[in-house]
C-alpha atoms as a PDB file:
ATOM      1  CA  UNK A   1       2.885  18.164 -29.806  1.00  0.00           C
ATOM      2  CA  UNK A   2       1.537  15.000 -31.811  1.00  0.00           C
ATOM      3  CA  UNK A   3      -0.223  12.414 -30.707  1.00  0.00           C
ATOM      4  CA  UNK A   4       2.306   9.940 -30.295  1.00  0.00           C
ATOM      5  CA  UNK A   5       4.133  12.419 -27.672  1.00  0.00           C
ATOM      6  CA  UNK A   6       1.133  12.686 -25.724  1.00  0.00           C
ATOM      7  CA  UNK A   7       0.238   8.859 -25.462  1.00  0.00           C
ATOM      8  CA  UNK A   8       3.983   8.333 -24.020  1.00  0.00           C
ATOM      9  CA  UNK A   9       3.531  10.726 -21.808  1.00  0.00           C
ATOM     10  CA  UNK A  10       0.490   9.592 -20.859  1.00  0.00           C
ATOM     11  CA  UNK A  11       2.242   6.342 -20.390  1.00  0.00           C
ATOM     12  CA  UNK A  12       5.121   7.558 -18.031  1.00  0.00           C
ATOM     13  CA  UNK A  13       2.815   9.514 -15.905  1.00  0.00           C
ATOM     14  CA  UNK A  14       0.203   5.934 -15.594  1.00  0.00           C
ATOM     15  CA  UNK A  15       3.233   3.937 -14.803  1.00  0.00           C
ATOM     16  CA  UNK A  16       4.858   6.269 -12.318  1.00  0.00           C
ATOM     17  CA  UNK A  17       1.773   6.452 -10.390  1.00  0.00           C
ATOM     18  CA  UNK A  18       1.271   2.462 -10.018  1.00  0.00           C
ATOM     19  CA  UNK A  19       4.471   2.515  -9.022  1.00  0.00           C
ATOM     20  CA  UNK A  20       4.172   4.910  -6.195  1.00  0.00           C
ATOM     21  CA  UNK A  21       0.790   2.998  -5.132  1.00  0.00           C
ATOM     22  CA  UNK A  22       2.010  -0.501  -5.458  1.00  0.00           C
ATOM     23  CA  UNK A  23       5.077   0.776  -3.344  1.00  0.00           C
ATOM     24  CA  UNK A  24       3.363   2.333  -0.583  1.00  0.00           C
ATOM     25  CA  UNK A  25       0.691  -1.026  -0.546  1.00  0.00           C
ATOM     26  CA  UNK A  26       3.565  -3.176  -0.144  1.00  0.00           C
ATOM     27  CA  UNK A  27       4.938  -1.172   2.485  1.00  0.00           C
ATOM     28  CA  UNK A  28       2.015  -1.172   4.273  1.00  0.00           C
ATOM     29  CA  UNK A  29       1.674  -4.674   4.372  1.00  0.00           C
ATOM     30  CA  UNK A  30       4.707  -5.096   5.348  1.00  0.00           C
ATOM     31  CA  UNK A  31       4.978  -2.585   8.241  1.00  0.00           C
ATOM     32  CA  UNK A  32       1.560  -4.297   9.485  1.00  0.00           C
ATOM     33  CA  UNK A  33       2.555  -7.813   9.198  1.00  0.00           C
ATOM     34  CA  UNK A  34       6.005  -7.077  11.001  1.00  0.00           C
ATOM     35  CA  UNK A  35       3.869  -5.810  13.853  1.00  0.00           C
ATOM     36  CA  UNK A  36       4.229  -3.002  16.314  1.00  0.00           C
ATOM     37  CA  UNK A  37       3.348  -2.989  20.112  1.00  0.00           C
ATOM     38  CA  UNK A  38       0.155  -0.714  19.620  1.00  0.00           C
ATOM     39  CA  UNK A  39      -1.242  -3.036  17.506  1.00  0.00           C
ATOM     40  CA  UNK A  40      -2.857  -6.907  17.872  1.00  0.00           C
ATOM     41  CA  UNK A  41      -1.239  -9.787  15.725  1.00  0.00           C
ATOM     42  CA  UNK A  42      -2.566 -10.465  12.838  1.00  0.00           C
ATOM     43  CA  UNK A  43      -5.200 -12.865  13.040  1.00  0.00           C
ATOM     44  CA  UNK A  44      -5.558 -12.836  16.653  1.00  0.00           C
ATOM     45  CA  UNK A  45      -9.309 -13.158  17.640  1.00  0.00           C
ATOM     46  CA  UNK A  46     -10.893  -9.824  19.602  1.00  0.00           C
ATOM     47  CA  UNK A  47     -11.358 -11.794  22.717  1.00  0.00           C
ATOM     48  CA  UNK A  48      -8.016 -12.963  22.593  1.00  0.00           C
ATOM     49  CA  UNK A  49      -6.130  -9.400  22.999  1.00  0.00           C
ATOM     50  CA  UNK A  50      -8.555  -8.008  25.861  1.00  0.00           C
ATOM     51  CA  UNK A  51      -8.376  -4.742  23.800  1.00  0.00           C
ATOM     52  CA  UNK A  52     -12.076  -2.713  22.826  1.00  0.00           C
ATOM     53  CA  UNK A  53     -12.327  -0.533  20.063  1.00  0.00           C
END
C-alpha cells in the first residue's frame, strides 16, 4: 500500500463520517423544530408551558 492509497482512504472514511453526523444533526433539528406533543415549542418560556423538569 503507498502512501497515496492510504491518504484517499483516509479521505473517504473523514468524509463519510461528516456525512453521517451532519445528517443525523440536521435531522435532529428538524424533528425538534417540527415539534411533537411531549415536548414545549421552541422558544416558549418555562412559565409559559406549566411543565417542571
Amino acid at each position: 500500500m503507498t502512501s497515496s492509497d492510504f491518504a484517499v482512504d483516509v479521505t473517504e472514511n473523514w468524509q463519510s463520517e461528516l456525512l453521517a453526523v451532519a445528517s443525523m444533526a440536521v435531522l435532529s433539528i428538524y424533528l425538534r423544530q417540527r415539534g411533537s406533543p411531549e415536548s414545549k415549542p421552541v422558544g416558549a418560556a418555562h412559565t409559559a408551558t406549566g411543565v417542571e423538569g
